[in-house]
N, C-alpha and C. Protein backbone atom coordinates (compact mmCIF):
# COMPACT_ATOMS: atom_id res chain seq x y z
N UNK A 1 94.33 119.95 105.43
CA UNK A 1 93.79 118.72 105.97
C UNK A 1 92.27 118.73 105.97
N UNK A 2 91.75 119.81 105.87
CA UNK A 2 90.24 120.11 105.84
C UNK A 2 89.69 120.09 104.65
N UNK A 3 88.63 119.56 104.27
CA UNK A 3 88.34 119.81 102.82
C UNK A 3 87.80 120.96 102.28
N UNK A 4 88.30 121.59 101.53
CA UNK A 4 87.87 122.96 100.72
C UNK A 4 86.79 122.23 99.19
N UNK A 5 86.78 123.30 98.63
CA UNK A 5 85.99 123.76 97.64
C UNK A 5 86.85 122.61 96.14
N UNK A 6 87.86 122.59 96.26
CA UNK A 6 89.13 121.77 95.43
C UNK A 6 89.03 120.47 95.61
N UNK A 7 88.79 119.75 96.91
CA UNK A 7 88.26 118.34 96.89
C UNK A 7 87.47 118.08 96.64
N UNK A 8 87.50 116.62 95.79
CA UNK A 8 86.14 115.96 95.24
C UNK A 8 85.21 115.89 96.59
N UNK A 9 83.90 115.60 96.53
CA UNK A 9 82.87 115.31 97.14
C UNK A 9 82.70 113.36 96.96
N UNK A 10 82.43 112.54 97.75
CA UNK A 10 82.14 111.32 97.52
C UNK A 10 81.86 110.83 96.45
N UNK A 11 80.85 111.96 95.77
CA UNK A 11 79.80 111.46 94.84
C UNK A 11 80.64 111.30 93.54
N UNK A 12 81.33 112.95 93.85
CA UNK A 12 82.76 113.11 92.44
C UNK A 12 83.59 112.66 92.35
N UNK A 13 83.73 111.21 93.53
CA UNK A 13 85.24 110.24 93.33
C UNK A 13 84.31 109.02 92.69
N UNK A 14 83.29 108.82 93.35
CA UNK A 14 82.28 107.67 92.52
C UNK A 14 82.63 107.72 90.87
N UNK A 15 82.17 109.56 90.55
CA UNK A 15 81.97 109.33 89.27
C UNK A 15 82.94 109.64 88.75
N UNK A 16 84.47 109.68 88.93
CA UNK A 16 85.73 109.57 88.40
C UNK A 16 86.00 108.18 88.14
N UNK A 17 85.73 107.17 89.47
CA UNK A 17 86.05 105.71 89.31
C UNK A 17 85.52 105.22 87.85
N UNK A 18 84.21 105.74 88.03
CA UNK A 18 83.11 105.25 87.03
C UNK A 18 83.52 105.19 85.72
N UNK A 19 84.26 106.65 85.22
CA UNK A 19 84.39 106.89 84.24
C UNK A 19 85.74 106.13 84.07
N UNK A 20 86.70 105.40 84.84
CA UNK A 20 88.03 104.83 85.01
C UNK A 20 87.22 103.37 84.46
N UNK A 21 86.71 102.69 84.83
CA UNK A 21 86.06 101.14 84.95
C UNK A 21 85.14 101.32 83.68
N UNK A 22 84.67 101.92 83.34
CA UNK A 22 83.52 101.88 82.10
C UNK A 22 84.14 102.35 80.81
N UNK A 23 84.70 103.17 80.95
CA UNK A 23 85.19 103.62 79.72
C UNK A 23 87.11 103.82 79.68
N UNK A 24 87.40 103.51 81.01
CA UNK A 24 89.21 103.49 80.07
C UNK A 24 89.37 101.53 80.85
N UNK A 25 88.73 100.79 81.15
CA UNK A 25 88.87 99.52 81.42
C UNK A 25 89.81 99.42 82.30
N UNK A 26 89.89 100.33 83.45
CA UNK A 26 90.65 99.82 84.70
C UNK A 26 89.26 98.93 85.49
N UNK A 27 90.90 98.26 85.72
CA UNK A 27 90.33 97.10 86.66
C UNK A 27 90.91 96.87 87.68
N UNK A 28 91.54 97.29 88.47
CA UNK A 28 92.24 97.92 89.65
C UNK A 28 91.67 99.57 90.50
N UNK A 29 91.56 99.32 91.66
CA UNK A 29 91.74 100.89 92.20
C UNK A 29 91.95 100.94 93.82
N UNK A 30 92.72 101.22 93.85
CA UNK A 30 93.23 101.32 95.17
C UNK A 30 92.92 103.18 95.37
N UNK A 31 92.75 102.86 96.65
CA UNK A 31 91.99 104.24 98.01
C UNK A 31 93.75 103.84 98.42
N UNK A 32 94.49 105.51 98.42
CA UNK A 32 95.24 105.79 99.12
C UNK A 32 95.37 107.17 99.52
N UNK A 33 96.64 107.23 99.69
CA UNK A 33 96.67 108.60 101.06
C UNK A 33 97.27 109.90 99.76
N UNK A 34 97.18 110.61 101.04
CA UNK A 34 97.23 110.98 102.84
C UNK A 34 97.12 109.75 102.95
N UNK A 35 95.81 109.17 103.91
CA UNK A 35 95.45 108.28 104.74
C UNK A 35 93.78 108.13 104.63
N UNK A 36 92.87 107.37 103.57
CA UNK A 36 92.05 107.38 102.85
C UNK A 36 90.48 107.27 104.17
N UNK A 37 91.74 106.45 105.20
CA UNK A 37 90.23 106.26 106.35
C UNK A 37 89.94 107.56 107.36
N UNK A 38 90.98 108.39 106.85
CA UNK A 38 90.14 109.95 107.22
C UNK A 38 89.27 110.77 106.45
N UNK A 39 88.56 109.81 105.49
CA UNK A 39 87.15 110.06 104.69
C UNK A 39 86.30 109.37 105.40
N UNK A 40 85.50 110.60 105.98
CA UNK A 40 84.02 109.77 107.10
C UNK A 40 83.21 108.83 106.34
N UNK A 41 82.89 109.04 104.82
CA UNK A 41 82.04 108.15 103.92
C UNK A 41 82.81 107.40 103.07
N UNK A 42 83.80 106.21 103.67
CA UNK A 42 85.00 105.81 102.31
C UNK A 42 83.97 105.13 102.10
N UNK A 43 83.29 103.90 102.86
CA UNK A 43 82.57 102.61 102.67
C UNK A 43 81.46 102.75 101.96
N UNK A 44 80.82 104.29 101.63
CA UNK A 44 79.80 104.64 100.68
C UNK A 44 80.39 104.84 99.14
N UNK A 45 81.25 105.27 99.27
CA UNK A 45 82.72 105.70 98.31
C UNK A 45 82.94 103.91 97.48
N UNK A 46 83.55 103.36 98.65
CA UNK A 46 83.72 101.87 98.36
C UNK A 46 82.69 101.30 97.81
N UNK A 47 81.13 101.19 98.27
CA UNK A 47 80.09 100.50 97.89
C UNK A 47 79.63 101.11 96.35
N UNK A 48 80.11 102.75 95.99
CA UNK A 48 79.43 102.85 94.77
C UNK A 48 80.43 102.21 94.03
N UNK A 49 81.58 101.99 94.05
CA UNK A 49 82.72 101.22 93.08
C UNK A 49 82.88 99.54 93.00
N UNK A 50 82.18 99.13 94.04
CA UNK A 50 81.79 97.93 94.23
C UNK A 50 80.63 97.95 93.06
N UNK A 51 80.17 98.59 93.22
CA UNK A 51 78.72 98.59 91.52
C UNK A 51 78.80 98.35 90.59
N UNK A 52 80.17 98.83 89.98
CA UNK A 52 80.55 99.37 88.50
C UNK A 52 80.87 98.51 88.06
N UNK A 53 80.76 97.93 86.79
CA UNK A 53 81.32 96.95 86.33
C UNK A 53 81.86 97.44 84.69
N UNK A 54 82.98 96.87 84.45
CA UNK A 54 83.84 97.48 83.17
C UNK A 54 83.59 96.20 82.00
N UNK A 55 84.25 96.20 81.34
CA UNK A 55 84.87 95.88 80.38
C UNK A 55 85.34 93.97 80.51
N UNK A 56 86.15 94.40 81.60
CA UNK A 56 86.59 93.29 82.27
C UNK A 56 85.72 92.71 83.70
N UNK A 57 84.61 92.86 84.22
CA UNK A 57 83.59 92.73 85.14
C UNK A 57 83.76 94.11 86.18
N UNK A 58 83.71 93.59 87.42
CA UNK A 58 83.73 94.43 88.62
C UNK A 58 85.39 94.74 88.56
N UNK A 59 85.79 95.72 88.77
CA UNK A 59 87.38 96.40 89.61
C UNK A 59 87.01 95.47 90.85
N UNK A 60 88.53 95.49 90.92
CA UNK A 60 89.17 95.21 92.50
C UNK A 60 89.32 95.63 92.93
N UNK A 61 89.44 96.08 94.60
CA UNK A 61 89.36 97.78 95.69
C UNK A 61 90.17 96.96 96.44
N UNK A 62 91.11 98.20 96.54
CA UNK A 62 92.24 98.00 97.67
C UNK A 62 92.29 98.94 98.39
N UNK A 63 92.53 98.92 99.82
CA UNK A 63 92.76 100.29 100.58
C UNK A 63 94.37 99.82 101.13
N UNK A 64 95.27 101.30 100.93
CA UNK A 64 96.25 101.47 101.66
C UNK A 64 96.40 102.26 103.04
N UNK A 65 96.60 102.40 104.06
CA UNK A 65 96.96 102.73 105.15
C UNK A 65 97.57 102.38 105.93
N UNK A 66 97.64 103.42 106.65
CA UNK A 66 98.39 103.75 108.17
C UNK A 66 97.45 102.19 109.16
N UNK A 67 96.70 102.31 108.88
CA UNK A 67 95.73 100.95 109.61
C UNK A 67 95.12 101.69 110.91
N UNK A 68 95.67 102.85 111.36
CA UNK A 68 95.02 104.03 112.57
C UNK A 68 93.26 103.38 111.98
N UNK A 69 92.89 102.98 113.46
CA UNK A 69 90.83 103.13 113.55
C UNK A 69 90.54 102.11 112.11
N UNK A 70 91.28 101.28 111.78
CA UNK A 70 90.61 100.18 110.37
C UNK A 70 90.18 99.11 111.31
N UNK A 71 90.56 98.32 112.54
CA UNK A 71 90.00 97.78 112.99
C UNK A 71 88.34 97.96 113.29
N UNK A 72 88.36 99.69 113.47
CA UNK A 72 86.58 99.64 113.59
C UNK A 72 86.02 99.71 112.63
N UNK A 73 86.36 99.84 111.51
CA UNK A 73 85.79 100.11 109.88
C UNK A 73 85.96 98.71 109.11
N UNK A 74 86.81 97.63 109.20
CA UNK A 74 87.28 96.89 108.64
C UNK A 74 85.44 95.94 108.14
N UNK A 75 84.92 95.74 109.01
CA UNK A 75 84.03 94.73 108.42
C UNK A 75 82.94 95.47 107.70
N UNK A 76 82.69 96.95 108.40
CA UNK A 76 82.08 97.67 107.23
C UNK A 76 82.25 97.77 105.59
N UNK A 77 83.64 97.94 105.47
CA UNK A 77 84.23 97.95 104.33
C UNK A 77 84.59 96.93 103.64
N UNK A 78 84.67 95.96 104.30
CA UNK A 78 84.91 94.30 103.67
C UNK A 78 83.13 94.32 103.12
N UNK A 79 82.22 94.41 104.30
CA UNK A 79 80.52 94.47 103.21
C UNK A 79 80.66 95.43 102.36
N UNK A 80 81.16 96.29 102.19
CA UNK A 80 81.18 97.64 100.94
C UNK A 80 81.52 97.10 99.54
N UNK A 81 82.57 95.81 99.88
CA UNK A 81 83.14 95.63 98.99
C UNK A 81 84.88 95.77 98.61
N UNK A 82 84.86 95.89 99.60
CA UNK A 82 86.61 96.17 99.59
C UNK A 82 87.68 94.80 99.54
N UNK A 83 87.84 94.60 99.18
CA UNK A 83 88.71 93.14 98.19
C UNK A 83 90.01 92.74 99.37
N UNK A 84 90.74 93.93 99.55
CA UNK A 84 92.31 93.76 100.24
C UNK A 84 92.57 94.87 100.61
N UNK A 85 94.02 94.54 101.54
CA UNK A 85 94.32 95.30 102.27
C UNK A 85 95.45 95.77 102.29
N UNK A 86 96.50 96.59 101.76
CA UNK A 86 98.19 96.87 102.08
C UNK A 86 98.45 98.02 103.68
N UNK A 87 98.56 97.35 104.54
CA UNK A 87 99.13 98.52 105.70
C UNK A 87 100.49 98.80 106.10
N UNK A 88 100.52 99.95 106.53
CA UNK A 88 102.11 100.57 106.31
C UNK A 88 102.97 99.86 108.02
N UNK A 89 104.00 99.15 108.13
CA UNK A 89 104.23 98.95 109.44
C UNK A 89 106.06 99.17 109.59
N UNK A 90 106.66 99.65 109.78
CA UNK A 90 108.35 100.24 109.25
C UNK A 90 108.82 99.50 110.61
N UNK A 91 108.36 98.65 111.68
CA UNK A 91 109.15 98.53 112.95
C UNK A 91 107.43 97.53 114.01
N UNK A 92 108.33 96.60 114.59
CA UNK A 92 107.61 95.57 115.62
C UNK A 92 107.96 96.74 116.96
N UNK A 93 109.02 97.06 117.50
CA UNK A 93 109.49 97.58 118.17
C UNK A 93 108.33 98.94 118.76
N UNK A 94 107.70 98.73 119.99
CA UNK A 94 107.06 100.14 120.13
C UNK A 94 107.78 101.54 120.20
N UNK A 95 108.76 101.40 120.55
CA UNK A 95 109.56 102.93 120.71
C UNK A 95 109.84 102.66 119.25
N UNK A 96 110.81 102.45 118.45
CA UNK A 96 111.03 102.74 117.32
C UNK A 96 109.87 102.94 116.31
N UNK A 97 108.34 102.13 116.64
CA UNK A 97 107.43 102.40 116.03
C UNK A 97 106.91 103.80 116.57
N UNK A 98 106.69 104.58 117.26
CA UNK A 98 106.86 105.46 117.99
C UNK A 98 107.40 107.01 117.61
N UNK A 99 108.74 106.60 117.29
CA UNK A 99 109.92 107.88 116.60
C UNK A 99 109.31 107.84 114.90
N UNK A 100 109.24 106.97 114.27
CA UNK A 100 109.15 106.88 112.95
C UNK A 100 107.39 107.43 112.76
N UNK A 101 106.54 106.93 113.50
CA UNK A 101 105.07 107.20 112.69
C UNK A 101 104.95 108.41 114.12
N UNK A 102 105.70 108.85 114.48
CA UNK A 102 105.27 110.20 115.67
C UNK A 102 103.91 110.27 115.90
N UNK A 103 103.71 109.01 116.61
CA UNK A 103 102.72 108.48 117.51
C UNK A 103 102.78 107.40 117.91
N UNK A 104 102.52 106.88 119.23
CA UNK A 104 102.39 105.62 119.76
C UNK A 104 101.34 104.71 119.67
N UNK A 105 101.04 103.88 118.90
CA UNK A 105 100.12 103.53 118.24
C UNK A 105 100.07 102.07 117.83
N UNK A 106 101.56 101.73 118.08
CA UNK A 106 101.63 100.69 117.65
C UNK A 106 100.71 99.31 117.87
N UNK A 107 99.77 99.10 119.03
CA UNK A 107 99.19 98.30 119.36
C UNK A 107 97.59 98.47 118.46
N UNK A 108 97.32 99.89 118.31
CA UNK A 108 96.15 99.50 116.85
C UNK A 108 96.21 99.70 115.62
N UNK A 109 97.67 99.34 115.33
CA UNK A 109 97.97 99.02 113.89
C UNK A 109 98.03 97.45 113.70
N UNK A 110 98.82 96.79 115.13
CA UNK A 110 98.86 95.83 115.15
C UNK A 110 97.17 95.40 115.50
N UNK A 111 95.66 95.74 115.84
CA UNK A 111 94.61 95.71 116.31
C UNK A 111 94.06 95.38 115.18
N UNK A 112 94.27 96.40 113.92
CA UNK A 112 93.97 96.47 112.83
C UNK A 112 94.45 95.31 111.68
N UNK A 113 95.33 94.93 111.64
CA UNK A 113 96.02 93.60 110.72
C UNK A 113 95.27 92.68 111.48
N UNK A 114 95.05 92.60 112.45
CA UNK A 114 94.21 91.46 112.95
C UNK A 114 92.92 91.13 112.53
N UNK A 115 92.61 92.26 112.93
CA UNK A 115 91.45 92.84 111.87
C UNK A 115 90.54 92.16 110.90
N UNK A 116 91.97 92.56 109.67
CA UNK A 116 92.04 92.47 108.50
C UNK A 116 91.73 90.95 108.31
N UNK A 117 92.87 90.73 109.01
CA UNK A 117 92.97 89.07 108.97
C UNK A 117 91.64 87.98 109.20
N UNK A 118 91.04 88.29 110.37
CA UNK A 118 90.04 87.94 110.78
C UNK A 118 88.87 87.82 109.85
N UNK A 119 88.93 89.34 109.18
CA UNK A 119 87.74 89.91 108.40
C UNK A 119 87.99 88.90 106.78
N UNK A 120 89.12 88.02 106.75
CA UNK A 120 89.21 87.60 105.54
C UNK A 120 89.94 87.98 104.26
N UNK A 121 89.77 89.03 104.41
CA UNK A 121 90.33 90.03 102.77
C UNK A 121 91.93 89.49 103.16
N UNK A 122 92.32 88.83 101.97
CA UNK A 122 93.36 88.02 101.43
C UNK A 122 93.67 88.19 100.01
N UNK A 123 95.71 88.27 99.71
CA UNK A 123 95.93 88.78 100.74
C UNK A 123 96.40 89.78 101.95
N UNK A 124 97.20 89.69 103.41
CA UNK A 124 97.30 90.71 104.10
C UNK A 124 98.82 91.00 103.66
N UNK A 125 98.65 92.52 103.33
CA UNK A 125 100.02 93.06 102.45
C UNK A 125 100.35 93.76 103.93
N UNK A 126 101.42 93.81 104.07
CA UNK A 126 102.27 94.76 104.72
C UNK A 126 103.27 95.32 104.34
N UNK A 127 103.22 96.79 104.39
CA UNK A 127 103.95 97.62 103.39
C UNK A 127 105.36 98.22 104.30
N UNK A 128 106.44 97.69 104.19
CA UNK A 128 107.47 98.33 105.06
C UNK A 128 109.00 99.25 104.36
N UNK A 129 109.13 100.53 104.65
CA UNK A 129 110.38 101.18 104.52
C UNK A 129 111.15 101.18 105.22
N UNK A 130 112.10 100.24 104.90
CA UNK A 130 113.53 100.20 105.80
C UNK A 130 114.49 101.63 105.40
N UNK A 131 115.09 101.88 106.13
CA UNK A 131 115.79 103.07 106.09
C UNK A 131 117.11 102.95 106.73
N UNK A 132 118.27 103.07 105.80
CA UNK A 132 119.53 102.96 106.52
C UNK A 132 119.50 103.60 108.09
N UNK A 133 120.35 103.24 108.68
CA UNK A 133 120.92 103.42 110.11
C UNK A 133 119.77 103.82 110.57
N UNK A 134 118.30 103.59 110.20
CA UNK A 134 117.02 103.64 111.24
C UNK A 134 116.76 102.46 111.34
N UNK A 135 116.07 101.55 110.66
CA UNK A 135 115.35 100.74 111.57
C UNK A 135 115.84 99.26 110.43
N UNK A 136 116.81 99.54 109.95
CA UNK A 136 117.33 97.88 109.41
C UNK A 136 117.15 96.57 110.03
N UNK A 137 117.44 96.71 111.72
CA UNK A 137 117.18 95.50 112.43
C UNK A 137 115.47 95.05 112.85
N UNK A 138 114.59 96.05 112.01
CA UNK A 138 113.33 95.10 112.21
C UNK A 138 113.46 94.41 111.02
N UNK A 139 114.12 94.11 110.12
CA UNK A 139 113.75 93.16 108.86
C UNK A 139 113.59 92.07 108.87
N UNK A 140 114.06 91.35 110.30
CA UNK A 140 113.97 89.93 110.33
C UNK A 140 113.08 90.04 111.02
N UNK A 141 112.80 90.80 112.10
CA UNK A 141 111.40 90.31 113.21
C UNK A 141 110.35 90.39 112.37
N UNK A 142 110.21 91.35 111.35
CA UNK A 142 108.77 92.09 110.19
C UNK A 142 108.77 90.35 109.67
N UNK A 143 109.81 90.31 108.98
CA UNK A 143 109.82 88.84 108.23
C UNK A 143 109.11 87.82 108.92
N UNK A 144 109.69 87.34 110.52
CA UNK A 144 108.87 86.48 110.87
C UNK A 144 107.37 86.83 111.36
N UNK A 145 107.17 88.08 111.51
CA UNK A 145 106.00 88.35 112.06
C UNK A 145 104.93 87.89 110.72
N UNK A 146 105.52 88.19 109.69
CA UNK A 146 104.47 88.05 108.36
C UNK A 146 104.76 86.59 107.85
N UNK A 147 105.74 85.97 108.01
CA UNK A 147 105.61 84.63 107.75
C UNK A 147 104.90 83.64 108.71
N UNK A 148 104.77 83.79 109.94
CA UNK A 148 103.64 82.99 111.12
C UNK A 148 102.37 83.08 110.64
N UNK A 149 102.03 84.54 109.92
CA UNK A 149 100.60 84.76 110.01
C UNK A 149 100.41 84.85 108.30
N UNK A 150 101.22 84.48 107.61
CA UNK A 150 100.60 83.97 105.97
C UNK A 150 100.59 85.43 105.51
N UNK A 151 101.48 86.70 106.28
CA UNK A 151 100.63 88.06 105.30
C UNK A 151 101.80 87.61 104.44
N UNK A 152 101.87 88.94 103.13
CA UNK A 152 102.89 89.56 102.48
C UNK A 152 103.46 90.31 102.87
N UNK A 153 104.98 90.66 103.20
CA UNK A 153 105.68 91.47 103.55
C UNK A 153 106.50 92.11 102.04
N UNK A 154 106.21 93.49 101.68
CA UNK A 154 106.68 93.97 100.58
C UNK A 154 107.37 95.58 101.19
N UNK A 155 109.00 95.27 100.91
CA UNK A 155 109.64 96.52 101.47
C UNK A 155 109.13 97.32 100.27
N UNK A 156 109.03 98.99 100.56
CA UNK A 156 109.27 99.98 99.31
C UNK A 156 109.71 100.71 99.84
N UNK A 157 110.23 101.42 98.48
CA UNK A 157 111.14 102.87 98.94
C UNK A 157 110.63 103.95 99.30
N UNK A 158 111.32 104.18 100.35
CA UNK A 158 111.13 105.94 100.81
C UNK A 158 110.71 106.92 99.96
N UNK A 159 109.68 107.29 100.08
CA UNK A 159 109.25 108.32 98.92
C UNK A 159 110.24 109.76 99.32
N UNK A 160 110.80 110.26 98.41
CA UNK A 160 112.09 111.78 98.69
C UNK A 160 110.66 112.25 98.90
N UNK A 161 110.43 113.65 100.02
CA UNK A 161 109.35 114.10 100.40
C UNK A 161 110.05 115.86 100.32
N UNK A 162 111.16 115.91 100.50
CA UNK A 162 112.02 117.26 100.68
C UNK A 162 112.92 117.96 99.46
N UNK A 163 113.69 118.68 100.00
CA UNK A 163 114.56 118.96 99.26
C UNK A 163 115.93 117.98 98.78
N UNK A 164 116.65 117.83 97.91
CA UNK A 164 117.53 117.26 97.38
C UNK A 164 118.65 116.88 98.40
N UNK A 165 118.58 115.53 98.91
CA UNK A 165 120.04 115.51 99.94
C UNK A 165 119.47 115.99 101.50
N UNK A 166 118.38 116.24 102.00
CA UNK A 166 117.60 116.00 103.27
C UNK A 166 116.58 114.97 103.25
């Protein structure tokens, strides 16, 4: 979780992007995990990729997360240049949000989409894994929660993280 000698430095994700947008013509790049807003300098990170311009003009910057502390970063990073937003939310429910992200938290994730919302960057993706006999019955509350407020609600699959059949 600490950065060693093996992780890029800010400067060496700048100039990976760089070389992505200038010379292979991506025009997409999404900041994801782990959990990308446990980089103290993303929005410096963000602002040098906000610079670059390809082939096809400027890339588009997306950040994915947990949404943990984006409410205090959110307008920083919207000036950086950060385009949109996908955050991870599996359950409305605080206890079930609770058991699943093993932390209680649910009120600044929900702090954070607000956030988002507020801050403009459109549009607001919400990223949810339903999981048999866990949390199937938030699918309709997720649904209306993202249909009142105009986000996107996009289920995906459980990434297998283990061994075969756990």
């Amino acid at each position: 979780w600490l950065p060693t000698e093996d992780t890029l430095t800010d400067d060496e994700v700048v100039r990976v992007v760089k070389v992505a947008v200038e010379r292979l013509v991506v025009t997409r790049i999404r900041f994801t995990g782990g959990e990308p807003l446990l980089r103290p300098h993303l929005e410096q990170i963000i602002a040098g990729a906000a610079e670059l311009r390809g082939a096809k003009g400027r890339p588009e910057l997306a950040l994915t997360t947990n949404g943990l502390g984006l409410d205090k970063r959110i307008a920083r990073l919207a000036a950086a240049g950060l385009d949109r937003v996908n955050i991870s939310l599996d359950s409305l429910d605080p206890v079930r949000y609770a058991q699943l992200a093993r932390r209680d938290r649910l009120h600044d994730v929900l702090a954070s989409i607000r956030a988002v919302d507020e801050a403009g960057l459109r549009p607001v993706k919400i990223n949810t894994v339903i999981m048999r006999g866990v949390n199937e019955v938030d699918i309709v509350p997720l649904a209306a929660f993202c249909l009142e407020r105009g986000y996107e609600l996009r289920f995906i699959e459980q990434m297998p993280l283990g061994p075969t059949g756990e």
